[in-house]
Protein backbone atom coordinates (compact mmCIF):
# COMPACT_ATOMS: atom_id res chain seq x y z
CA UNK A 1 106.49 219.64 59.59
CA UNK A 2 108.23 220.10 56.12
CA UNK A 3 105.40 221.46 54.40
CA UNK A 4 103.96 223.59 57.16
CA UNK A 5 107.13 225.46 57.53
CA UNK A 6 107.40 226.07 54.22
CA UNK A 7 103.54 227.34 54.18
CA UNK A 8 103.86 229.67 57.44
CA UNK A 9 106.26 231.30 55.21
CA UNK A 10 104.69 232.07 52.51
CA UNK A 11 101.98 232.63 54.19
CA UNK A 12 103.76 235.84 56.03
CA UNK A 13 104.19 236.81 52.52
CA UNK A 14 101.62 239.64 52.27
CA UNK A 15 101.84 240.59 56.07
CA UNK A 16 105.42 241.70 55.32
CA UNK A 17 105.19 243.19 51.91
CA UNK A 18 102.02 245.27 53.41
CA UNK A 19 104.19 247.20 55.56
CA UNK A 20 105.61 249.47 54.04
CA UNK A 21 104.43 252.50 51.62
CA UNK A 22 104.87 251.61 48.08
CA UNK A 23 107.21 254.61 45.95
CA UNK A 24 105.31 256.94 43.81
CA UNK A 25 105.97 255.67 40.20
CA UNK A 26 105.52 259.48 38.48
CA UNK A 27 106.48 261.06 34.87
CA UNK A 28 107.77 262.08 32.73
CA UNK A 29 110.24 258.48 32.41
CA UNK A 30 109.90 255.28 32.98
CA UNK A 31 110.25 253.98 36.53
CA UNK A 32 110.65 250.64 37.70
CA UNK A 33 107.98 249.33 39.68
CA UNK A 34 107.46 248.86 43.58
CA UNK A 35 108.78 245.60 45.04
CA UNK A 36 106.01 246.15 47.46
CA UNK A 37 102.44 245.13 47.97
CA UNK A 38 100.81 248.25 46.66
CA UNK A 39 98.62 249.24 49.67
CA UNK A 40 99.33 252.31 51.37
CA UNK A 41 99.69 252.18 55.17
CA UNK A 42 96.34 254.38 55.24
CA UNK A 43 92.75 252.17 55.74
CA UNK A 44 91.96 250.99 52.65
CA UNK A 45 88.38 252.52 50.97
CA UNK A 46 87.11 249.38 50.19
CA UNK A 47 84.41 249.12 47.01
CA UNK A 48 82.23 245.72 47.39
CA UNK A 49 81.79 244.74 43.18
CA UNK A 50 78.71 241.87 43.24
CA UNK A 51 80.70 239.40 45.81
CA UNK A 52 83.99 240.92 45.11
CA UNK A 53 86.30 243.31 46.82
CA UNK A 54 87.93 246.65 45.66
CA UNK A 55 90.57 249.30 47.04
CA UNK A 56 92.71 251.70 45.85
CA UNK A 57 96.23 250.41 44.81
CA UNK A 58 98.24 253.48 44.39
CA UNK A 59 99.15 256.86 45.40
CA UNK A 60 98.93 260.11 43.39
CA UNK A 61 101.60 262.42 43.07
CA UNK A 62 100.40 264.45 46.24
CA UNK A 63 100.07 260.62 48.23
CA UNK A 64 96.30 260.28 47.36
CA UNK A 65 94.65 257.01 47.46
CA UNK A 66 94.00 255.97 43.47
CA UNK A 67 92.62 253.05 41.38
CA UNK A 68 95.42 251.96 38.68
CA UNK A 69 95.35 249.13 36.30
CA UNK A 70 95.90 247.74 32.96
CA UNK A 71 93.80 249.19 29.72
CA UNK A 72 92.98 247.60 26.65
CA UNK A 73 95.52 249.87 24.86
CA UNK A 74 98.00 247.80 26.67
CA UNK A 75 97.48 244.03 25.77
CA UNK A 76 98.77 241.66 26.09
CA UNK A 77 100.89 242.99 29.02
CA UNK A 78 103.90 241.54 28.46
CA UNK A 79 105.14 239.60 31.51
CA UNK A 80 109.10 239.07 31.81
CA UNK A 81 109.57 235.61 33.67
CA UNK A 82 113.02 235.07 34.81
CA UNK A 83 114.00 231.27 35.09
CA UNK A 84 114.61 230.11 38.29
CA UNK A 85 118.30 229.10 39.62
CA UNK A 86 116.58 226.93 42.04
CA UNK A 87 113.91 224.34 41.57
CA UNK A 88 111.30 223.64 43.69
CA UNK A 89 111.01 220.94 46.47
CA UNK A 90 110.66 217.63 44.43
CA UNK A 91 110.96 219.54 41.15
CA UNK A 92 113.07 220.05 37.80
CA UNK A 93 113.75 223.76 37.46
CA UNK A 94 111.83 223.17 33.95
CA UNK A 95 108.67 222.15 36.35
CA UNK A 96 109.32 224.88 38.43
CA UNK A 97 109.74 227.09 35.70
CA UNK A 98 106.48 225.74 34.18
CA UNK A 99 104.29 225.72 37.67
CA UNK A 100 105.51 229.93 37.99
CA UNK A 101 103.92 230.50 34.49
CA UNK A 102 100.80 228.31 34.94
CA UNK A 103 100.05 229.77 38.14
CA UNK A 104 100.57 233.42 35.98
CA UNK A 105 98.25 231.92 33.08
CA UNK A 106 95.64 231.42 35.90
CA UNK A 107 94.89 234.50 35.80
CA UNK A 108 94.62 235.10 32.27
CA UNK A 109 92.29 231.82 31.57
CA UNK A 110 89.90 233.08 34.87
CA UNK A 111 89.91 236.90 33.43
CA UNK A 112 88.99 236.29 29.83
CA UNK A 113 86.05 234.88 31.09
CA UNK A 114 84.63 238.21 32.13
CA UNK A 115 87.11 240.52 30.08
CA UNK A 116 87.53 239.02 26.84
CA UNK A 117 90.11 241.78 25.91
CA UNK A 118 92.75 240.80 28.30
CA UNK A 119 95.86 239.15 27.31
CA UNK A 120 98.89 238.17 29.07
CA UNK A 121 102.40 237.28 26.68
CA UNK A 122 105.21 235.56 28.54
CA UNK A 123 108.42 237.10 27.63
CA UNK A 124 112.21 236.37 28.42
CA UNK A 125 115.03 238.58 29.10
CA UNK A 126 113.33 241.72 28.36
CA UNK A 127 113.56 244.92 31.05
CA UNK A 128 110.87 247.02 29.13
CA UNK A 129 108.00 244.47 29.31
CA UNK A 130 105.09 245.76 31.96
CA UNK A 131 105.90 243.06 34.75
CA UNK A 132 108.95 241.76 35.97
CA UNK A 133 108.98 238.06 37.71
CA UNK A 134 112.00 237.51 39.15
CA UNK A 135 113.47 234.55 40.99
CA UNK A 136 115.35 235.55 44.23
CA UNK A 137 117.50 233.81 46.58
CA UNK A 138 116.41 235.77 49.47
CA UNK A 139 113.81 238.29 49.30
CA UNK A 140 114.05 241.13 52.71
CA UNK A 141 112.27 240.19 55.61
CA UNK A 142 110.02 236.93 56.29
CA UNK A 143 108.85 237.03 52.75
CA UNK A 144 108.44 233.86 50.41
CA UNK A 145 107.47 236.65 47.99
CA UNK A 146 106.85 240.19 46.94
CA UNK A 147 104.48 241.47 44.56
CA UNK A 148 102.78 245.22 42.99
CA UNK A 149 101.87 247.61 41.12
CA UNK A 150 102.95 251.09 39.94
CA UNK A 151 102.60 253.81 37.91
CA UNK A 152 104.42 256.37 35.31
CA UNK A 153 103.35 258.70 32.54
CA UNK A 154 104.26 258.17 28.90
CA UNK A 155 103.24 260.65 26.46
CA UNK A 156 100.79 262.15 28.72
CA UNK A 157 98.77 258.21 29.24
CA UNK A 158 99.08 256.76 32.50
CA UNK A 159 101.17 253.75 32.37
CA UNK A 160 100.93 250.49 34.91
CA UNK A 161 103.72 248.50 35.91
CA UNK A 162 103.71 245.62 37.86
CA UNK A 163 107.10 243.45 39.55
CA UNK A 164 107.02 240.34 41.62
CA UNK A 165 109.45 238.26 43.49
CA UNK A 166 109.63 235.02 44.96
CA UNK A 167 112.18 232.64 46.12
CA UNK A 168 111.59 229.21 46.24
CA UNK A 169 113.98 228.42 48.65
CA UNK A 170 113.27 231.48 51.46
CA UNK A 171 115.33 230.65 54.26
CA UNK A 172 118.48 228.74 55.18
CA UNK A 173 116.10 225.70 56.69
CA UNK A 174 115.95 222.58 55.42
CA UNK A 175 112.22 222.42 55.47
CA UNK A 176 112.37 226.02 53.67
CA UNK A 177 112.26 224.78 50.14
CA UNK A 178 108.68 225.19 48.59
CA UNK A 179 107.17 222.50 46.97
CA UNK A 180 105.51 222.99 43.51
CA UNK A 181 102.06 223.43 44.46
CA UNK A 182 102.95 226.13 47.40
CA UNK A 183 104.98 227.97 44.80
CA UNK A 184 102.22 228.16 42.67
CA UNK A 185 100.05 229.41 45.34
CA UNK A 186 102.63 232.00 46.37
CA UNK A 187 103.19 233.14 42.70
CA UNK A 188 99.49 233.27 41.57
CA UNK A 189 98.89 235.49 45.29
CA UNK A 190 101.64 237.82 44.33
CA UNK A 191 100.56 238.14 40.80
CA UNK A 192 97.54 239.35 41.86
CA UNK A 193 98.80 241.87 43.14
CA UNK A 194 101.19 242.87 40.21
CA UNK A 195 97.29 243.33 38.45
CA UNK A 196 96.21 245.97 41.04
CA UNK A 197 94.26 243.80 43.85
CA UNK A 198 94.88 244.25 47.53
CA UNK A 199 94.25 241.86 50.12
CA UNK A 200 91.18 239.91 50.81
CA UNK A 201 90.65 238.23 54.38
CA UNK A 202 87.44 237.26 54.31
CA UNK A 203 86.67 235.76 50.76
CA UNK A 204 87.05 233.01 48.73
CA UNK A 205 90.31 234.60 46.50
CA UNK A 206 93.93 234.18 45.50
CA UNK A 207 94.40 237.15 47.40
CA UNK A 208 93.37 235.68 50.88
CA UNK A 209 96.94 234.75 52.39
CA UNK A 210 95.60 232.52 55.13
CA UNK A 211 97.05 229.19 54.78
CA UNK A 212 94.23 227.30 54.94
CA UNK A 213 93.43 225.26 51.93
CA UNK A 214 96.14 224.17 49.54
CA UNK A 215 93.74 222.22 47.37
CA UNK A 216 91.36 225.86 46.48
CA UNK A 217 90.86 227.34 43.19
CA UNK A 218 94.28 229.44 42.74
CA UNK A 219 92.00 232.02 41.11
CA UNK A 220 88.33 232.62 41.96
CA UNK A 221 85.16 234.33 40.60
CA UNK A 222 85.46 236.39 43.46
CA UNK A 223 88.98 237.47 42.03
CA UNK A 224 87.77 237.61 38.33
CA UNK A 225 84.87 240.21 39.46
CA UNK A 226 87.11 242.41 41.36
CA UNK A 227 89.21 243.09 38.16
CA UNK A 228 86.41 243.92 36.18
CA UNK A 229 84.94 246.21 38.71
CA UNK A 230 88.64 247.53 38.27
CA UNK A 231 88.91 248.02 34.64
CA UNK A 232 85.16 249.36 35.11
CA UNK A 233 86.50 252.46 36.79
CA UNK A 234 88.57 254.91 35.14
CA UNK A 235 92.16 254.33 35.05
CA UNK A 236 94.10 256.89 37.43
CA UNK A 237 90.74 257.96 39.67
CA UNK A 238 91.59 259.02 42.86
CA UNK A 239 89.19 257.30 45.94
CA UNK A 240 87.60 260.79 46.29
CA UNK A 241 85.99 260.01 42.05
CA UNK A 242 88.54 263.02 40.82
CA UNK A 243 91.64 262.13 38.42
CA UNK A 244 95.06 261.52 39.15
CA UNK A 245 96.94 265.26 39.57
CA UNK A 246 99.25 264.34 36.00
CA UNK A 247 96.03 263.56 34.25
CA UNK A 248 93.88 266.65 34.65
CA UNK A 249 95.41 268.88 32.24
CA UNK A 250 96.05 272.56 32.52
């Protein structure tokens, strides 16, 4: 009972941080990035990569569905991971501290396979780095944890920044407290979306929130495709194959 209370919250993870409309992250300064899942309450355009899955993870200035992500001009995004003020279920706050980055490192080590370029660098108590983890007591609604992406324009480039929260403790019950390998899960969901993915329901991924295998692959070659059918397409193109409004110039 312990551990599926903890895991039908987490699992309503993504259904509540897919309701609502991520903020515009636009020039000319930097912006902090959208506590939200970045999906926009419009139907998805979805873009099948190989056995992958693909949608637009932003909104242009004029609320246009857009493809953001990270380039190669930005590695290693540089990830700011706050330490936790409470551990997991069964765990040191070291552990837990250690399970949030592995399940973040997951990501990198599944990536590299298929883009070589991409770096991650695990940071500390820095507010400029391009994605913030932070640890929350409570996070708004029936959310274990919140994760996504956003945008702002620095020296006429098109910038990505990413921000995720979790709590490992998310309500007042006493079968609330995550253990490790749920927190994991949750983290190396929500990260994915920090990177630009959306949801998946129907595949093998990190970013299918169904609860229904704890032991699975935190990140799959399903997920590892989708990114590089990301980074294939031109940072800041709209769904309709046109560029971002800030990027075309006079």
């Amino acid at each position: 009972m312990v551990a599926r209370t903890a895991a039908a919250l987490v699992a309503v993870c993504a259904l509540a941080c897919a309701s609502t409309r991520p903020p515009v992250l636009a020039a000319p300064k930097a912006t902090a990035a959208p506590e939200t899942d970045a999906r926009s309450e419009a139907p998805p355009v979805l873009v099948r990569a190989d056995d992958g899955f693909l949608a637009p993870n932003a909104e242009d200035v004029d609320g246009a569905p857009a493809f953001i992500h990270y380039a190669r001009e930005d590695m290693p995004i540089r990830v700011n991971v706050e330490l936790p003020r409470l551990a997991a279920r069964y765990a040191s706050r070291d552990d837990t501290d250690a399970g949030v980055i592995d399940a973040i490192r997951a990501w990198e080590t599944a990536i590299q396979r298929a883009v070589p370029w991409f770096r991650l660098e695990i940071v500390r108590d820095d507010p400029g780095a391009d994605i913030q983890v932070e640890w929350k007591t409570r996070i708004t609604g029936d959310a274990a944890g919140r994760g996504g992406i956003g945008w702002h324009m620095i020296d006429g480039r098109l910038r990505a920044r990413g921000r995720l929260q979790y709590a490992t403790k998310p309500c007042l019950g006493i079968g609330c407290q995550l253990a490790l390998p749920e927190l994991k899960l949750l983290v190396a969901h929500e990260f994915g979306h920090t990177l630009g993915l959306g949801h998946c329901l129907d595949c093998d991924s990190a970013m299918n929130y169904s609860w229904e295998t704890l032991e699975r692959t935190v990140v799959t070659e399903t997920d590892v495709q989708t990114i590089r059918a990301l980074y294939e397409i031109p940072n800041g193109t709209r769904a309709d194959g046109t560029l971002m409004i800030p990027l075309r110039g006079p």
